[in-house]
C-alpha atoms as a PDB file:
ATOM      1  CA  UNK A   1     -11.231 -21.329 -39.430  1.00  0.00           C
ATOM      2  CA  UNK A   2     -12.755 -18.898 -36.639  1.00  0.00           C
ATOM      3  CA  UNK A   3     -11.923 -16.084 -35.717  1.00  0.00           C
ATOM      4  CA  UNK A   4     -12.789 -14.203 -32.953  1.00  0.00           C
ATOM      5  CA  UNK A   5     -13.990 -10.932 -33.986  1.00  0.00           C
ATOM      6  CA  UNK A   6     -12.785  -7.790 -32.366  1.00  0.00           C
ATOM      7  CA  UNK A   7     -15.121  -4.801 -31.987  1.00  0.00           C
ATOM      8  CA  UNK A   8     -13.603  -1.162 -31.624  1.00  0.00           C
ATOM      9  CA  UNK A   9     -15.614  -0.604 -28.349  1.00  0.00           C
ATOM     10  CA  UNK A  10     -13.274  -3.918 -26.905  1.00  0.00           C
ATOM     11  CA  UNK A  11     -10.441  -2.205 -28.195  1.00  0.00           C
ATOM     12  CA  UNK A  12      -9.688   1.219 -26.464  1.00  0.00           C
ATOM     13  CA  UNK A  13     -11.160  -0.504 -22.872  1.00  0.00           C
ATOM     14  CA  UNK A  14      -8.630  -3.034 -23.544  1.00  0.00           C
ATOM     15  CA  UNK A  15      -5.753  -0.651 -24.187  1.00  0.00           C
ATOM     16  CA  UNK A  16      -7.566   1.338 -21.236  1.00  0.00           C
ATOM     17  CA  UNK A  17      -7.229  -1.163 -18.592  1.00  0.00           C
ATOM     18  CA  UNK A  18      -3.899  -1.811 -19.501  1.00  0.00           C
ATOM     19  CA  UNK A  19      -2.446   1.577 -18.991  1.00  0.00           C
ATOM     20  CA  UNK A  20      -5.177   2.137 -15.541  1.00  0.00           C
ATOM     21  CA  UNK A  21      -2.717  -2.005 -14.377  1.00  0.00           C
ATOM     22  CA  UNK A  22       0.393  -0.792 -16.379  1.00  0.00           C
ATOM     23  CA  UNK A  23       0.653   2.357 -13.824  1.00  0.00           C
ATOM     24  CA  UNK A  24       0.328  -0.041 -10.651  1.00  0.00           C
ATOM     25  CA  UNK A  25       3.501   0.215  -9.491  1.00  0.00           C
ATOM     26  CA  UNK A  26       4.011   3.957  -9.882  1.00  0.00           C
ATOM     27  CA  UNK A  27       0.919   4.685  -7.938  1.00  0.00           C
ATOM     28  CA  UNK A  28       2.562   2.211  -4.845  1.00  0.00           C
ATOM     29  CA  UNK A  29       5.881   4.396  -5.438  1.00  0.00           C
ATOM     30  CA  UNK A  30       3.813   7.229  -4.608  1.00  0.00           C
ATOM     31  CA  UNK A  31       1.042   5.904  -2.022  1.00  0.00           C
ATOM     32  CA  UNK A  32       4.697   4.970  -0.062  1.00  0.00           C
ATOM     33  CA  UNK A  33       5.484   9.041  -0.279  1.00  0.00           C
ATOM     34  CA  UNK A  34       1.997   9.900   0.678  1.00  0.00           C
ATOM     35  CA  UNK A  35       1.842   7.338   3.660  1.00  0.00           C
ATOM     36  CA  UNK A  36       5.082   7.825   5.059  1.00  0.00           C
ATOM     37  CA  UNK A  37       5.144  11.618   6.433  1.00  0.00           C
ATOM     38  CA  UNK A  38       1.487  10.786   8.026  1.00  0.00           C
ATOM     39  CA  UNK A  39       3.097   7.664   9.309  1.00  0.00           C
ATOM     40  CA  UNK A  40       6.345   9.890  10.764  1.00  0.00           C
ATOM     41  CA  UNK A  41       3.711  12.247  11.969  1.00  0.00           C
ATOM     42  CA  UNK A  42       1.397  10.094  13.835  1.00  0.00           C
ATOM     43  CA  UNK A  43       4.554   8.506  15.403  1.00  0.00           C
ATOM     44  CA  UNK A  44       5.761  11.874  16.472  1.00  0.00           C
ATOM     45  CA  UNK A  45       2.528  12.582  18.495  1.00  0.00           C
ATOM     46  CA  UNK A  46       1.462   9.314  20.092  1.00  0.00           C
ATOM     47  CA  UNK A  47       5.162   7.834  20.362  1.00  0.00           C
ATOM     48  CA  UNK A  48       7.626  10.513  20.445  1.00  0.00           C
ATOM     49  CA  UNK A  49      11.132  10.583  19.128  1.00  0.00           C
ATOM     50  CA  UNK A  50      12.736   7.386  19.407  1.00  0.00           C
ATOM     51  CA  UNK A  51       9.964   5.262  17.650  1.00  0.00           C
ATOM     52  CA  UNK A  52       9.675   8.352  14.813  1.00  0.00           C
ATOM     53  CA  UNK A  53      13.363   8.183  13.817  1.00  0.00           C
ATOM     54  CA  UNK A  54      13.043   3.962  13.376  1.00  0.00           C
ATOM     55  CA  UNK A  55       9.977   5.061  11.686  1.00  0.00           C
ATOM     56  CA  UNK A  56      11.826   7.071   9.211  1.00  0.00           C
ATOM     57  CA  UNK A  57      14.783   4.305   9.076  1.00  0.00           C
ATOM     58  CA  UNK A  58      12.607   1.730   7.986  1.00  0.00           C
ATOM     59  CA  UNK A  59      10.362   4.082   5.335  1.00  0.00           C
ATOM     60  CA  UNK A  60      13.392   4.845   3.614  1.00  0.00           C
ATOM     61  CA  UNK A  61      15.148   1.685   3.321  1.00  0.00           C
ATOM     62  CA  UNK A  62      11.523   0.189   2.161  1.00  0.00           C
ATOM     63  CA  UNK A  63      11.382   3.118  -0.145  1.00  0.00           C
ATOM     64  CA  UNK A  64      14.637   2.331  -1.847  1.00  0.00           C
ATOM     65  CA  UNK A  65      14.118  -1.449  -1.391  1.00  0.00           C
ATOM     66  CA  UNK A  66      10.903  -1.320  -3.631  1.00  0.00           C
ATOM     67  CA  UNK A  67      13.054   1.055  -6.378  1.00  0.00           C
ATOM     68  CA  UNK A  68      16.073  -1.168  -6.371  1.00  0.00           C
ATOM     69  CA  UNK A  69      13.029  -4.260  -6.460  1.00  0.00           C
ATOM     70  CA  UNK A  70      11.441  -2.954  -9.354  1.00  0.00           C
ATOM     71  CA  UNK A  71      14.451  -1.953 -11.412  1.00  0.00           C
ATOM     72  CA  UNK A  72      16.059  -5.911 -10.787  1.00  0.00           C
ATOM     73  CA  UNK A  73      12.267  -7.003 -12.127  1.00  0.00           C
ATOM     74  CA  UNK A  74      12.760  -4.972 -15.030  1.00  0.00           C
ATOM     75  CA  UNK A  75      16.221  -5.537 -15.474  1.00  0.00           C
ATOM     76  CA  UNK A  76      15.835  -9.719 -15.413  1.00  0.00           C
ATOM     77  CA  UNK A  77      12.955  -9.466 -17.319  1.00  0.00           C
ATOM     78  CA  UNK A  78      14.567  -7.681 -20.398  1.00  0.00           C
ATOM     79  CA  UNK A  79      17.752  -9.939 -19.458  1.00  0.00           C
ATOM     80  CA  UNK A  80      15.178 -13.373 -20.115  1.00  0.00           C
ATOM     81  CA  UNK A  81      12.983 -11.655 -23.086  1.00  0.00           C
ATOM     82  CA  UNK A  82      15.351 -10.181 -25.028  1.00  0.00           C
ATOM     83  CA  UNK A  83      18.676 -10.874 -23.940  1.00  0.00           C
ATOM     84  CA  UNK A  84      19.847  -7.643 -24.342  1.00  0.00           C
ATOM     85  CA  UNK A  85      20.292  -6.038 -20.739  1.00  0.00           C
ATOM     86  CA  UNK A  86      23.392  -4.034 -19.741  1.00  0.00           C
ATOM     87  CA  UNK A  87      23.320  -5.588 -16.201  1.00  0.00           C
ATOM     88  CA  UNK A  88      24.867  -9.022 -15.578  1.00  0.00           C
ATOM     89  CA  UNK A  89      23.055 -11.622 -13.599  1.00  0.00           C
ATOM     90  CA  UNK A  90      25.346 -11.640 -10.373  1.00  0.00           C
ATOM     91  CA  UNK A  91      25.008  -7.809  -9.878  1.00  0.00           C
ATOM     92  CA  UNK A  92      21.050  -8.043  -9.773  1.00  0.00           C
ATOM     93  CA  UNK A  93      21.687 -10.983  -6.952  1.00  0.00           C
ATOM     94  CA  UNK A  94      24.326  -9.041  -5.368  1.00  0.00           C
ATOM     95  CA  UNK A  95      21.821  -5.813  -4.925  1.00  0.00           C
ATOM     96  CA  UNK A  96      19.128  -8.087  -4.164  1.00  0.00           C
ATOM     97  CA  UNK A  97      21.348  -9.510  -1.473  1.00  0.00           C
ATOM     98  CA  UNK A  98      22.186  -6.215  -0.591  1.00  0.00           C
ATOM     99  CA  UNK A  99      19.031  -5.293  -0.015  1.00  0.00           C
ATOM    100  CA  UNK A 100      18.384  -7.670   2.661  1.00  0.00           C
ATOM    101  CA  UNK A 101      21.650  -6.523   4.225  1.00  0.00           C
ATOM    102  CA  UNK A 102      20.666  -3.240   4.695  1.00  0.00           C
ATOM    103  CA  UNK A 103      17.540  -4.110   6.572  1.00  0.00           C
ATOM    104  CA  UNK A 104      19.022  -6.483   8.966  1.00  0.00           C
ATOM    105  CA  UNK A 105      21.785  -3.679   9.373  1.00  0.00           C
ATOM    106  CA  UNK A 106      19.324  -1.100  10.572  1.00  0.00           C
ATOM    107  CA  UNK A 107      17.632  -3.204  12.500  1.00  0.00           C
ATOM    108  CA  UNK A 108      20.550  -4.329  14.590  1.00  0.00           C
ATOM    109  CA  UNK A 109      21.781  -0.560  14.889  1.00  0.00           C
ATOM    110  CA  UNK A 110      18.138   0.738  15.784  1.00  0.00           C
ATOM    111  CA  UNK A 111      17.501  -2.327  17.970  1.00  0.00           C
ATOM    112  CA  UNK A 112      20.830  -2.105  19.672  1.00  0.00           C
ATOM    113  CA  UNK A 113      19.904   1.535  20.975  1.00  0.00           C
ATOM    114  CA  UNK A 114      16.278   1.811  20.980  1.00  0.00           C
ATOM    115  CA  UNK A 115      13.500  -1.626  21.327  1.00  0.00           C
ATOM    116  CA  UNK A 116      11.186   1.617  21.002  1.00  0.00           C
ATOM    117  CA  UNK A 117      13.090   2.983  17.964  1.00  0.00           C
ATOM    118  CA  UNK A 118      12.543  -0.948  16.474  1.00  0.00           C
ATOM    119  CA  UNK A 119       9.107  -0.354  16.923  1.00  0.00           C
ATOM    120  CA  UNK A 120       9.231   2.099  14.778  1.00  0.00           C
ATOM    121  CA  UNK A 121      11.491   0.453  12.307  1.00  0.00           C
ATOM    122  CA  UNK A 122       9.626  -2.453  11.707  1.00  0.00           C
ATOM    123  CA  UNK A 123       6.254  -0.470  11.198  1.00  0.00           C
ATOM    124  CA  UNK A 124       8.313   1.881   8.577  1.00  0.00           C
ATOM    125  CA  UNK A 125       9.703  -1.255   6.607  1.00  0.00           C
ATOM    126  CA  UNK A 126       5.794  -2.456   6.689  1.00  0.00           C
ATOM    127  CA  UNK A 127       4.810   0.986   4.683  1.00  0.00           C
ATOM    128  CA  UNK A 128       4.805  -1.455   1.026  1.00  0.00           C
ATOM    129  CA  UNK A 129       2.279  -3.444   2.908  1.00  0.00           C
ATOM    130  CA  UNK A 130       0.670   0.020   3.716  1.00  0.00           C
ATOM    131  CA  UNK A 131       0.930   1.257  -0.060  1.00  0.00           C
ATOM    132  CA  UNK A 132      -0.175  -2.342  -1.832  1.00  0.00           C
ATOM    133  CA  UNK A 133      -3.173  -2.012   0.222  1.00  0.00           C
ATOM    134  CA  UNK A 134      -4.128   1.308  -1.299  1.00  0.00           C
ATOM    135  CA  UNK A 135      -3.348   0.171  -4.900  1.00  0.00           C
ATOM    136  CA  UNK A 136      -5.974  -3.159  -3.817  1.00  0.00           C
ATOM    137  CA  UNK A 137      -8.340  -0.453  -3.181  1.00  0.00           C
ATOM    138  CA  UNK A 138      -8.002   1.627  -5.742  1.00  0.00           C
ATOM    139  CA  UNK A 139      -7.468  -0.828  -8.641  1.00  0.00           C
ATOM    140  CA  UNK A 140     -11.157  -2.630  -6.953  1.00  0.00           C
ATOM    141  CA  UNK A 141     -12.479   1.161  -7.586  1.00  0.00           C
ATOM    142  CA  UNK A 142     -11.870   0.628 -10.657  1.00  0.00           C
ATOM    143  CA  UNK A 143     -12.898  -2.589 -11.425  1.00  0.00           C
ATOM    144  CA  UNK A 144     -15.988  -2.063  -9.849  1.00  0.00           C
ATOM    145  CA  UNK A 145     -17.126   1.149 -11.376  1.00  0.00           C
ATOM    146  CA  UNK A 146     -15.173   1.615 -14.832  1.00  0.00           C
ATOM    147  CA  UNK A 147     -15.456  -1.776 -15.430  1.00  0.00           C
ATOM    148  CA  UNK A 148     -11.540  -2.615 -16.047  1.00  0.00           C
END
């Protein structure tokens, strides 16, 4: 019978690295609220109005995409652990669904005024692709230099 001895110097880097992953998706929630006013910004000078506003169309519906996303992971993941969720199963698909909805929605109503203001939609509902990016980057940080 071996076991694997644990050493209290293994311990709190453990615990450490799991709060520094744990936090992962906060710090997207927030690189998305950093990126997208220098995104609107940057729109605002080089493309003017029309591209801006899809801009801001398609950060906020990828801002409340990745909330609702995150709260129907949590949500079906305490559903399948413990069984005890409040939510049912067909109103996570329904505002997954929903979700999906929305974008095509504003994408018809932006493209049907404004193929500039699409533009500027689609590069707003990229801005996860924007904040995942800096999370890579910061979670290689510290990989590379704390050693998580």
């Amino acid at each position: 019978m071996a076991e694997t001895p644990t050493t209290p110097a293994s311990e709190p880097q453990s615990s450490s690295a799991d709060r520094f992953y744990g936090g992962a998706l906060e710090r997207i929630r927030k690189f998305m609220l950093a990126i997208a006013p220098l995104g609107l910004v940057l729109c605002l000078i080089f493309f003017r109005w029309p591209v801006a506003a899809g801009f801001l169309v398609g950060a906020l519906i990828s801002y409340l995409n990745h909330r609702w996303l995150v709260h129907a992971v949590d949500a079906l993941g305490e559903r399948l652990t413990t069984g005890q969720s409040q939510e049912r199963g067909g109103s996570i698909v329904f505002r997954a669904v929903l979700r999906y909805i929305f974008i095509g929605a504003g994408a018809y109503v932006i493209f049907s005024v404004s193929l500039a203001g699409l533009y500027g939609f689609l590069g707003g509902v990229c801005l996860p692709i924007a904040a995942v990016a800096c999370e890579v980057a910061v979670e290689l940080h510290g990989a590379l230099r704390r050693g998580l």
